[in-house]
C-alpha atoms as a PDB file:
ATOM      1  CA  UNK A   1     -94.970 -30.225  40.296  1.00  0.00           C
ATOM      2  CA  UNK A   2     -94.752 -30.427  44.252  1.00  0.00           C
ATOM      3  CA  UNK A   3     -98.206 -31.644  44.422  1.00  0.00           C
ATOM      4  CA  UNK A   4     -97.588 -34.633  41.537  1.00  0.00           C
ATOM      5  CA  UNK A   5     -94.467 -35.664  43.472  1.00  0.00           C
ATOM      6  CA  UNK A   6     -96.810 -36.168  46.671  1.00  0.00           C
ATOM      7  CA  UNK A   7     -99.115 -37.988  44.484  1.00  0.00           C
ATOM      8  CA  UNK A   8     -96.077 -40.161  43.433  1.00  0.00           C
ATOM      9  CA  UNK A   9     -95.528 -41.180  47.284  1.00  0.00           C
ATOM     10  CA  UNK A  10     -99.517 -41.176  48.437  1.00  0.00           C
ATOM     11  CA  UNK A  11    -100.852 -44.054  48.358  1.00  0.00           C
ATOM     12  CA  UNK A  12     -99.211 -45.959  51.441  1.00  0.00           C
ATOM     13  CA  UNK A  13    -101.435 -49.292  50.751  1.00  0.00           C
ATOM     14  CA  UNK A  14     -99.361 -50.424  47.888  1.00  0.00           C
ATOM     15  CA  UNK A  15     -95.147 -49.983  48.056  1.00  0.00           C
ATOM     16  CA  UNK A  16     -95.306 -47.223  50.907  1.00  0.00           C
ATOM     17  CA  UNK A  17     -94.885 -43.147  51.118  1.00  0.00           C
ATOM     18  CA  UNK A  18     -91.019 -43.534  50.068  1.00  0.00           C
ATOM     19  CA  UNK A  19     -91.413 -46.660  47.589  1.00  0.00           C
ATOM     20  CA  UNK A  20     -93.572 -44.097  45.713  1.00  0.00           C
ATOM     21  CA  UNK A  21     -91.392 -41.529  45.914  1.00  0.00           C
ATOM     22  CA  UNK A  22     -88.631 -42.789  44.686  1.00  0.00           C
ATOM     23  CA  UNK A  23     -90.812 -45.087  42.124  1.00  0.00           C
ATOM     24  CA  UNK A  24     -91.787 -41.261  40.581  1.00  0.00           C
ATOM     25  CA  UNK A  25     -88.418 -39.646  40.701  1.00  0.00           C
ATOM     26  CA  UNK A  26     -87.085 -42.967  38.812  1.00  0.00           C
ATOM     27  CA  UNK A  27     -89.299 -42.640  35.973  1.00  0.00           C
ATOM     28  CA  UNK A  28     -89.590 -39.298  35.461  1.00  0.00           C
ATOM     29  CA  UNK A  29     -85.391 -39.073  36.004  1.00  0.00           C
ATOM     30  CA  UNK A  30     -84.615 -39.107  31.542  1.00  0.00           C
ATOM     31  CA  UNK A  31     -86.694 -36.464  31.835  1.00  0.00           C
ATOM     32  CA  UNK A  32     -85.461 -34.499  34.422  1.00  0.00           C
ATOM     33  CA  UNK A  33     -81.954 -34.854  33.075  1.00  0.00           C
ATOM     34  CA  UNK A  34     -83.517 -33.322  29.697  1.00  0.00           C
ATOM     35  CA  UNK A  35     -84.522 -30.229  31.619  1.00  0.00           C
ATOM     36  CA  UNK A  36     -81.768 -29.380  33.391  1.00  0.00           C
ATOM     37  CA  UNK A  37     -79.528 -30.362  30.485  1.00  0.00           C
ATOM     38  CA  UNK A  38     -81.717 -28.189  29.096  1.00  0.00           C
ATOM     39  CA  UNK A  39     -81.378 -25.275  30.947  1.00  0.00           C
ATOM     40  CA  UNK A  40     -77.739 -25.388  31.390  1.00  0.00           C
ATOM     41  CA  UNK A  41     -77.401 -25.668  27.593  1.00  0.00           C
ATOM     42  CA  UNK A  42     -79.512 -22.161  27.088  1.00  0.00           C
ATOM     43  CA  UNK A  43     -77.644 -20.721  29.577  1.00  0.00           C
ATOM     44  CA  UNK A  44     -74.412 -21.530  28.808  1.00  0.00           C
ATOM     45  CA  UNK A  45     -75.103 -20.855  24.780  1.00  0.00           C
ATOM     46  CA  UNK A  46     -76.605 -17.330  25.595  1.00  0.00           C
ATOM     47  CA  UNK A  47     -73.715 -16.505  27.963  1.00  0.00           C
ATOM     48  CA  UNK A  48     -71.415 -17.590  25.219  1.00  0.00           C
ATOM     49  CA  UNK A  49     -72.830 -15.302  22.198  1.00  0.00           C
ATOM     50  CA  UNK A  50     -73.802 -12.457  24.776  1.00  0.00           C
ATOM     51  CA  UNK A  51     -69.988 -12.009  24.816  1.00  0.00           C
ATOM     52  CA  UNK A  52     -69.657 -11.943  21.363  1.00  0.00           C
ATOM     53  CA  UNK A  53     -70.722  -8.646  19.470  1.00  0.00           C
ATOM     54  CA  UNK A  54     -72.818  -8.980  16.549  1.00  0.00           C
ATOM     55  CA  UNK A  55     -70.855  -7.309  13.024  1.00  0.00           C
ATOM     56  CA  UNK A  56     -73.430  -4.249  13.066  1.00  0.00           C
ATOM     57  CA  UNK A  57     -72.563  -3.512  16.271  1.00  0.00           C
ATOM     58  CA  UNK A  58     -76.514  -2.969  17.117  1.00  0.00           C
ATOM     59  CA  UNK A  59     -78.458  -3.562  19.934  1.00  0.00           C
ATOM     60  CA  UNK A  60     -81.112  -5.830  21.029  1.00  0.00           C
ATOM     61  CA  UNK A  61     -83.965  -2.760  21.130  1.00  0.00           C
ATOM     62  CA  UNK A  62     -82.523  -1.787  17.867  1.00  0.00           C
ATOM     63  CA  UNK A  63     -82.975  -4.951  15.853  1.00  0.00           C
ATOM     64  CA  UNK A  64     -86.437  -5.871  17.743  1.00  0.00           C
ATOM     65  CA  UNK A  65     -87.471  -1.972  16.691  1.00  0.00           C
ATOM     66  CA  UNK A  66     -85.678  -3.128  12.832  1.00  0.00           C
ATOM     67  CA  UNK A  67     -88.205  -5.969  12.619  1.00  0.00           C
ATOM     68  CA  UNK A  68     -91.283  -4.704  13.914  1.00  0.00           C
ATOM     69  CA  UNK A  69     -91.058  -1.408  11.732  1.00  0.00           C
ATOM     70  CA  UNK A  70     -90.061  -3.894   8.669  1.00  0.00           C
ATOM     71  CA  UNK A  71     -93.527  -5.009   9.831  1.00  0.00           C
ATOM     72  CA  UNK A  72     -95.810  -2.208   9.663  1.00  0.00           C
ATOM     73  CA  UNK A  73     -95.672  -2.611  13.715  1.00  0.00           C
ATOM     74  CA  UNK A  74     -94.452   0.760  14.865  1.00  0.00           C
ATOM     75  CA  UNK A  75     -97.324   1.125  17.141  1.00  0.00           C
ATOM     76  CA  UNK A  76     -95.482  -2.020  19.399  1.00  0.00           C
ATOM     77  CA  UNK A  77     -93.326  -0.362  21.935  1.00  0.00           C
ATOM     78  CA  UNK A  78     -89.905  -1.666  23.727  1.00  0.00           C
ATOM     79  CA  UNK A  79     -89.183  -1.473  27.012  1.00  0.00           C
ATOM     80  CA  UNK A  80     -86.459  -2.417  29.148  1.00  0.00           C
ATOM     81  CA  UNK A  81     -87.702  -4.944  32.301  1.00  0.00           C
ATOM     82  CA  UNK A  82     -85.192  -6.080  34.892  1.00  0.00           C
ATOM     83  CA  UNK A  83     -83.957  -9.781  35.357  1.00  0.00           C
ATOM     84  CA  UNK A  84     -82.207 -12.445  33.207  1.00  0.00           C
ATOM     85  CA  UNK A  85     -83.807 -13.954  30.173  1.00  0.00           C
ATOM     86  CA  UNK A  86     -86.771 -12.573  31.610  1.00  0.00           C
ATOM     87  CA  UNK A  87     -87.517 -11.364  27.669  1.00  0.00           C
ATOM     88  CA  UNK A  88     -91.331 -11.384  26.235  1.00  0.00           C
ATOM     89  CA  UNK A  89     -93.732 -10.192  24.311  1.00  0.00           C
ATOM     90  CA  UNK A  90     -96.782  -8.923  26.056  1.00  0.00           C
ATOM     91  CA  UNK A  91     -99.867  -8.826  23.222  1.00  0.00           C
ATOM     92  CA  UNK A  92    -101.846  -7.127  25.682  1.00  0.00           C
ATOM     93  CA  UNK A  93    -100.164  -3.849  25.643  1.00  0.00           C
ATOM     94  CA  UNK A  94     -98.552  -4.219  22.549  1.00  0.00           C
ATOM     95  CA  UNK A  95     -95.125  -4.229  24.192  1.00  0.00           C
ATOM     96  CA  UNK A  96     -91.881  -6.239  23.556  1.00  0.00           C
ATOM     97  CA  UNK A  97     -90.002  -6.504  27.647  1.00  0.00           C
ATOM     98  CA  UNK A  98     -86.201  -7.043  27.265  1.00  0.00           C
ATOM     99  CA  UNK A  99     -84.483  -7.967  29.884  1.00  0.00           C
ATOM    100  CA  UNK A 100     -80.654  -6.070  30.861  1.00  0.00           C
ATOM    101  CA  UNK A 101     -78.829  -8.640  29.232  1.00  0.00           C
ATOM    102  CA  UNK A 102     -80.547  -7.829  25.180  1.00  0.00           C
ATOM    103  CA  UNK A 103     -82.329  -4.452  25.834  1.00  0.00           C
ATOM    104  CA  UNK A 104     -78.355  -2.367  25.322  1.00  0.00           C
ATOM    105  CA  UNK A 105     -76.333  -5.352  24.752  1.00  0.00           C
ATOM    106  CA  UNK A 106     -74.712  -5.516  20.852  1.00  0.00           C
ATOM    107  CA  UNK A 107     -74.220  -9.398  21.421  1.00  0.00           C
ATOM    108  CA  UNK A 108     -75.116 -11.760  18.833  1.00  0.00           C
ATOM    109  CA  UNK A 109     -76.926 -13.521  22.145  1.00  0.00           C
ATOM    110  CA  UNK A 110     -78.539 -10.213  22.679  1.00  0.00           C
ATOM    111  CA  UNK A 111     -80.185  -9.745  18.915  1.00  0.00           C
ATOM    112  CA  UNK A 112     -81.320 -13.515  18.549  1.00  0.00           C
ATOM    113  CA  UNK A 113     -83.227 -12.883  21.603  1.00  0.00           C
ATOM    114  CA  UNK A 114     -84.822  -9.663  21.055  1.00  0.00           C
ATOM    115  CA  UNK A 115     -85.450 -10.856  17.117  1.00  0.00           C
ATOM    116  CA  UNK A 116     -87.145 -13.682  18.283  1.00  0.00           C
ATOM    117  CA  UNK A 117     -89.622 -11.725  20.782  1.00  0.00           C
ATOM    118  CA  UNK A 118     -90.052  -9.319  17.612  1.00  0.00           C
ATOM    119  CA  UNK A 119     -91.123 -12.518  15.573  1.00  0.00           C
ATOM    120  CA  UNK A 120     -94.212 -13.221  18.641  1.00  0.00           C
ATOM    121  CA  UNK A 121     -95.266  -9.568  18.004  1.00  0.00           C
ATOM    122  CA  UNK A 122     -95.178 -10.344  14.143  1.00  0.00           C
ATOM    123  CA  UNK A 123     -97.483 -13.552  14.890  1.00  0.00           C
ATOM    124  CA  UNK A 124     -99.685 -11.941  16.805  1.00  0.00           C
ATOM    125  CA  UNK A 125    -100.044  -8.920  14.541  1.00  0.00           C
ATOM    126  CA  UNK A 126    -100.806 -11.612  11.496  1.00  0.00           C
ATOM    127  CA  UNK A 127    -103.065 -13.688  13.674  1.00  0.00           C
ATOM    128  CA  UNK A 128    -100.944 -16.826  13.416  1.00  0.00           C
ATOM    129  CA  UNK A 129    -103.123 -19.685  13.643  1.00  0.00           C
ATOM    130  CA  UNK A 130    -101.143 -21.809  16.142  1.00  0.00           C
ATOM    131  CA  UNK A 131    -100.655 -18.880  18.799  1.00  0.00           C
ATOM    132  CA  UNK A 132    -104.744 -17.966  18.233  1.00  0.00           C
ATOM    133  CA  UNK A 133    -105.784 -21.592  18.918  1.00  0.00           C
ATOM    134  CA  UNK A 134    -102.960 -21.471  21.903  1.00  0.00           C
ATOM    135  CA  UNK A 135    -104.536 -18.273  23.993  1.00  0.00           C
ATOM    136  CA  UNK A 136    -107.888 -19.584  23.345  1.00  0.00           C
ATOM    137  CA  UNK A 137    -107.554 -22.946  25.217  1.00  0.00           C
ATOM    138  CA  UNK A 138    -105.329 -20.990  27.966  1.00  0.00           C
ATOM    139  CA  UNK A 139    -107.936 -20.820  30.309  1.00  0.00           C
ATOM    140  CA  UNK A 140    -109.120 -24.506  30.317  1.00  0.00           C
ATOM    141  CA  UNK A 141    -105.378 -25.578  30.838  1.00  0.00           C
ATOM    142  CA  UNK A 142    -105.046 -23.387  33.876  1.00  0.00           C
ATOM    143  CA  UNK A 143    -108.344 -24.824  35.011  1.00  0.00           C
ATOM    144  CA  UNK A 144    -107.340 -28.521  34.047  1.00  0.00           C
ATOM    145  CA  UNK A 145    -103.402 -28.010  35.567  1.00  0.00           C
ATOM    146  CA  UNK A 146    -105.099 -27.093  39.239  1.00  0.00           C
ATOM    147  CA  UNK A 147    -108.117 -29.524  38.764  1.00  0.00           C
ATOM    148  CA  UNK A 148    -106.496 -32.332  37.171  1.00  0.00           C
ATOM    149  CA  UNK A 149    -104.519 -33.483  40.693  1.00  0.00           C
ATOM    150  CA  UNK A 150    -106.839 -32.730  42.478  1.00  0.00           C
ATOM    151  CA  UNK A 151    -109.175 -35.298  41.142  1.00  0.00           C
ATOM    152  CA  UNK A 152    -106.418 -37.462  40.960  1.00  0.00           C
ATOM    153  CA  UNK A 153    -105.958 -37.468  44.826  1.00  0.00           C
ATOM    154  CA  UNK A 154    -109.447 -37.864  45.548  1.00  0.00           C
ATOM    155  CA  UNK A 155    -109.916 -40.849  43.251  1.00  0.00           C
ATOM    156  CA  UNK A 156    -107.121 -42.904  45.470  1.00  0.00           C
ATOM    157  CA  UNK A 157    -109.347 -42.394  48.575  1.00  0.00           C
ATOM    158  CA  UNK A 158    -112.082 -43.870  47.314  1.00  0.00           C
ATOM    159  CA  UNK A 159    -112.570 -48.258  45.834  1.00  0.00           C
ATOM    160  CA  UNK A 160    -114.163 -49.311  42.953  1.00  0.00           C
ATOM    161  CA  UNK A 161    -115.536 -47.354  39.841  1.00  0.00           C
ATOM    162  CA  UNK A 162    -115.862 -43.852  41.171  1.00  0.00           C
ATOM    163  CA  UNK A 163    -112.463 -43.650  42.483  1.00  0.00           C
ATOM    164  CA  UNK A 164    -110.977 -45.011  39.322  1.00  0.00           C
ATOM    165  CA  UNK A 165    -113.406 -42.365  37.132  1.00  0.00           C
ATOM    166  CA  UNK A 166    -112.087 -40.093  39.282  1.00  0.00           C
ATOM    167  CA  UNK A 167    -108.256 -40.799  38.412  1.00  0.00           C
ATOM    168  CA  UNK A 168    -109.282 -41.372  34.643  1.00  0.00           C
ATOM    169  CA  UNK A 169    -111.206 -37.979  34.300  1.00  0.00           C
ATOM    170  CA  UNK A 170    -108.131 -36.136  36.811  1.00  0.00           C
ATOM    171  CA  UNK A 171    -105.601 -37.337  34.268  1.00  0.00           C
ATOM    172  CA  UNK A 172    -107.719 -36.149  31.273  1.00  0.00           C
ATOM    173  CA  UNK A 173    -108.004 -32.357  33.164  1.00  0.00           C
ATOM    174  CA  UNK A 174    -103.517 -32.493  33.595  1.00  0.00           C
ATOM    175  CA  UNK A 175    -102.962 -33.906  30.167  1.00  0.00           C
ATOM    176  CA  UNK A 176    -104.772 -30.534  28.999  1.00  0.00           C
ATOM    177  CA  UNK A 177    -101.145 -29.290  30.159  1.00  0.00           C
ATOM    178  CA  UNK A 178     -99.363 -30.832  27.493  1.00  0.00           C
ATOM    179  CA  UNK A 179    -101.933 -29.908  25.246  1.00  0.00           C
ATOM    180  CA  UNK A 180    -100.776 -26.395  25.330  1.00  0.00           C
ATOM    181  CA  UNK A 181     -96.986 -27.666  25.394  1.00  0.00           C
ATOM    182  CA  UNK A 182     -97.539 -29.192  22.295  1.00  0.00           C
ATOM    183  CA  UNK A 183     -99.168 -25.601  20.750  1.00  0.00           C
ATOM    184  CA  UNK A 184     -96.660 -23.952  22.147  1.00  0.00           C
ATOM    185  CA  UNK A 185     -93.948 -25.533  20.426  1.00  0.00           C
ATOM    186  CA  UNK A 186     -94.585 -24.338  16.805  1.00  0.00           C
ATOM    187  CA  UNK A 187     -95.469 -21.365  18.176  1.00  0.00           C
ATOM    188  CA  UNK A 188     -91.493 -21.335  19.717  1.00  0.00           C
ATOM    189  CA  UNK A 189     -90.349 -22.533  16.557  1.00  0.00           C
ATOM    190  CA  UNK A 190     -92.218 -19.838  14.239  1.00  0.00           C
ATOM    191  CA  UNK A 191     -90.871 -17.248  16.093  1.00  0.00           C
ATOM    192  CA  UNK A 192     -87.549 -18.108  16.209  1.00  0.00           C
ATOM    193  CA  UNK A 193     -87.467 -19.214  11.997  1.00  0.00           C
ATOM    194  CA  UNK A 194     -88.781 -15.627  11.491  1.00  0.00           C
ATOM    195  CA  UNK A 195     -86.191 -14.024  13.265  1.00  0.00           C
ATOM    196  CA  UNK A 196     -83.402 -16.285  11.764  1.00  0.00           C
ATOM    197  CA  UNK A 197     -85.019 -15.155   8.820  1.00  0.00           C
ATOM    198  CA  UNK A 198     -84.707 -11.303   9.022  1.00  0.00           C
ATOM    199  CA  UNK A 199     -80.845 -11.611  10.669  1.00  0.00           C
ATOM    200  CA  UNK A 200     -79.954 -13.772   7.663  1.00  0.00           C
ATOM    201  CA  UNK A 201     -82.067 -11.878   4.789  1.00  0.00           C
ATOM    202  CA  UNK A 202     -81.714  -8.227   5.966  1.00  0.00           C
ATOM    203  CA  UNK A 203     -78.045  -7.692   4.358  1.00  0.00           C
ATOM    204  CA  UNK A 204     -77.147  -6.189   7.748  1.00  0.00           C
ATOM    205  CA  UNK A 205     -75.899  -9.178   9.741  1.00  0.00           C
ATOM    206  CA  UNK A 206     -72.956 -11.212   8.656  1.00  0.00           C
ATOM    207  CA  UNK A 207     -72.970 -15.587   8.778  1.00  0.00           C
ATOM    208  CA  UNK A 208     -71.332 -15.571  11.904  1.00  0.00           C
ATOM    209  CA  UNK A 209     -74.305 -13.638  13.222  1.00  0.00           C
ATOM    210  CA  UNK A 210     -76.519 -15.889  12.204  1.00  0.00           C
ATOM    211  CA  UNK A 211     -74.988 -18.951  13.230  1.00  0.00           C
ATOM    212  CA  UNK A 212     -74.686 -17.405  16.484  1.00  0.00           C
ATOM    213  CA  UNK A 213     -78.497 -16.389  16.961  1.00  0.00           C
ATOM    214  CA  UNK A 214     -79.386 -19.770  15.366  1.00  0.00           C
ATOM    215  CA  UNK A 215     -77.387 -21.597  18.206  1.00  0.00           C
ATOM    216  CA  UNK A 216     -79.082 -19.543  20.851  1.00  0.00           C
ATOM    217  CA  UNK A 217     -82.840 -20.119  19.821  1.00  0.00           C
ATOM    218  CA  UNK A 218     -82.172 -23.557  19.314  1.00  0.00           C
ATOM    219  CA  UNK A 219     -80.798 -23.867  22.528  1.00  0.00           C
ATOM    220  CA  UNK A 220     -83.682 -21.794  24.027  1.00  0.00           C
ATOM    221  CA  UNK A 221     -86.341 -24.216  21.876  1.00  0.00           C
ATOM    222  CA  UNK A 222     -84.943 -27.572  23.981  1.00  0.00           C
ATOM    223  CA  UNK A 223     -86.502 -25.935  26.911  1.00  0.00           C
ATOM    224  CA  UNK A 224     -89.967 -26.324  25.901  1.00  0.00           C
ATOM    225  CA  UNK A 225     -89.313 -29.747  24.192  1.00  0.00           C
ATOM    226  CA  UNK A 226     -88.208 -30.769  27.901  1.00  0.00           C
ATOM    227  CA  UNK A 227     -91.082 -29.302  29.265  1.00  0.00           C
ATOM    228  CA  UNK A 228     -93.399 -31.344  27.049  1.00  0.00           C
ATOM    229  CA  UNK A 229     -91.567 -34.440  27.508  1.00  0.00           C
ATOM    230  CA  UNK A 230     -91.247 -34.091  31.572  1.00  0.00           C
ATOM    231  CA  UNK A 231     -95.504 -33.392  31.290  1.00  0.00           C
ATOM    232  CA  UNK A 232     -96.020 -36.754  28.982  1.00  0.00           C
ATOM    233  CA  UNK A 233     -93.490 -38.267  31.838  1.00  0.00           C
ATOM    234  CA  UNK A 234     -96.356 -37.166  34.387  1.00  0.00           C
ATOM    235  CA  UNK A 235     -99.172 -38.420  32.546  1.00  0.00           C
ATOM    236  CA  UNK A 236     -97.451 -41.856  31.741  1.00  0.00           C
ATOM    237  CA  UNK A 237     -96.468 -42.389  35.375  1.00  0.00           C
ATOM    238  CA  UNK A 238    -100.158 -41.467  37.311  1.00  0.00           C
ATOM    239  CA  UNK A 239    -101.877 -43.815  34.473  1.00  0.00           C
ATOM    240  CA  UNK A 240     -99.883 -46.630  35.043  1.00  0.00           C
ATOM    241  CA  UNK A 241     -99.361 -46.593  39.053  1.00  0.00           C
ATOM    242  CA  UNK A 242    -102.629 -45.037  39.604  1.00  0.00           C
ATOM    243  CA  UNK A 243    -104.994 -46.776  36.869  1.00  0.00           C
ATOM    244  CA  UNK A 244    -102.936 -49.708  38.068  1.00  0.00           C
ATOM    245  CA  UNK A 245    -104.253 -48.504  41.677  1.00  0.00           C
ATOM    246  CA  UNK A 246    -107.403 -48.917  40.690  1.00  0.00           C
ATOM    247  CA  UNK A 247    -107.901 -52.372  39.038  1.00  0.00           C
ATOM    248  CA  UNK A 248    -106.308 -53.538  42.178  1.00  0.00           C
ATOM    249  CA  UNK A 249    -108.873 -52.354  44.684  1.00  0.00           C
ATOM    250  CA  UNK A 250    -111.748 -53.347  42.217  1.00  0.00           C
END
């Protein structure tokens, strides 16, 4: 993002360096204030439920190990990985990481997290279309994300057609970004229904559990809404100032 928020201040010809600053901060500011509202919600939901002990009084290895073995996946290991909320599921070694705070932990916080990595391992193991589709394009995002601005500078240095192809085709590379935002998403939300799922179906957990869990994922799902809708922000703001750019010099 350091390099778009150059970008936003670049071209000196038309408003100056900090007129397009502050022109990018402005309109990407809604969402900005989704992603920290955002992260502050997660946070402060997980904190709340990771004080809170779950009615079986079983931790977050135990329930991801419940699930996968419900699963025919006994072959997926668990492993304990330092950090906070630094929880995943790595396909490539068949191995679920949980972080300190839901590898011992009995908190409701603690099993809604690990369930929810359990349900990626699940999706992976039933070759879920969404997440399939999602790792295939993976490399063509990373390519587009580091690409995209790039093109997008040049294409301000240079008048007429070319430089405006330039910013056209730039944007086109970055907006491969949201692309895999957008797969991500039901990818996020799967995961998270199937782990609801097992906590509410396995006659182990009580309703408070649930409700619990359900309030953390759900809090934990905003964060990749906001990261889609701070991406579209992006991709709204370089067309219009920088398309704009363009007709301008023409």
């Amino acid at each position: 993002m350091f390099g778009m928020m150059l970008m936003g201040g670049y071209y000196g010809g038309y408003g100056g360096y900090y007129g397009g600053y502050l022109s990018y901060l402005i309109f990407l500011l809604p969402a900005m204030i989704l992603g920290f509202w955002a992260q502050m919600k997660v946070k402060g939901t997980f904190s709340k439920y990771s004080m809170i002990s779950n009615s079986r009084g079983m931790t977050g290895a135990q329930a991801a190990r419940m699930i996968l073995d419900r699963n025919g996946l006994s072959y997926v290991r668990i492993e304990h990985i330092a950090g906070e909320l630094t929880d995943h599921y790595d396909p490539r070694d068949n191995v679920i990481r949980l972080s300190s705070s839901v590898y011992n932990s009995t908190s409701i916080g603690a099993v809604g997290v690990a369930a929810h990595e359990a349900g990626h391992a699940v999706q992976h193991a039933e070759g879920y279309a969404p997440i399939k589709v999602r790792n295939a394009i993976i490399p063509v995002c990373n390519l587009g994300s580091r690409i995209g601005p790039i093109m997008i500078i040049a294409g301000c240095l240079f008048a007429g057609t070319f430089g405006r192809n330039l910013i056209v085709y730039g944007i086109m590379l970055f907006s491969l970004v949201a692309l895999f935002q957008m797969l991500t998403l039901p990818v996020e939300f799967n995961a998270s229904g199937r782990a609801l799922s097992v906590i509410r179906e396995s006659g182990i957990f009580d309703e408070e559990d649930y409700r619990g869990a359900k309030k953390v994922l759900s809090a934990a799902a905003m964060t990749y809404v906001a990261a889609l809708v701070t991406t579209l922000s992006q991709i709204l703001y370089y067309a219009v100032r920088f398309l704009g750019v363009g007709r301008r010099r023409d």
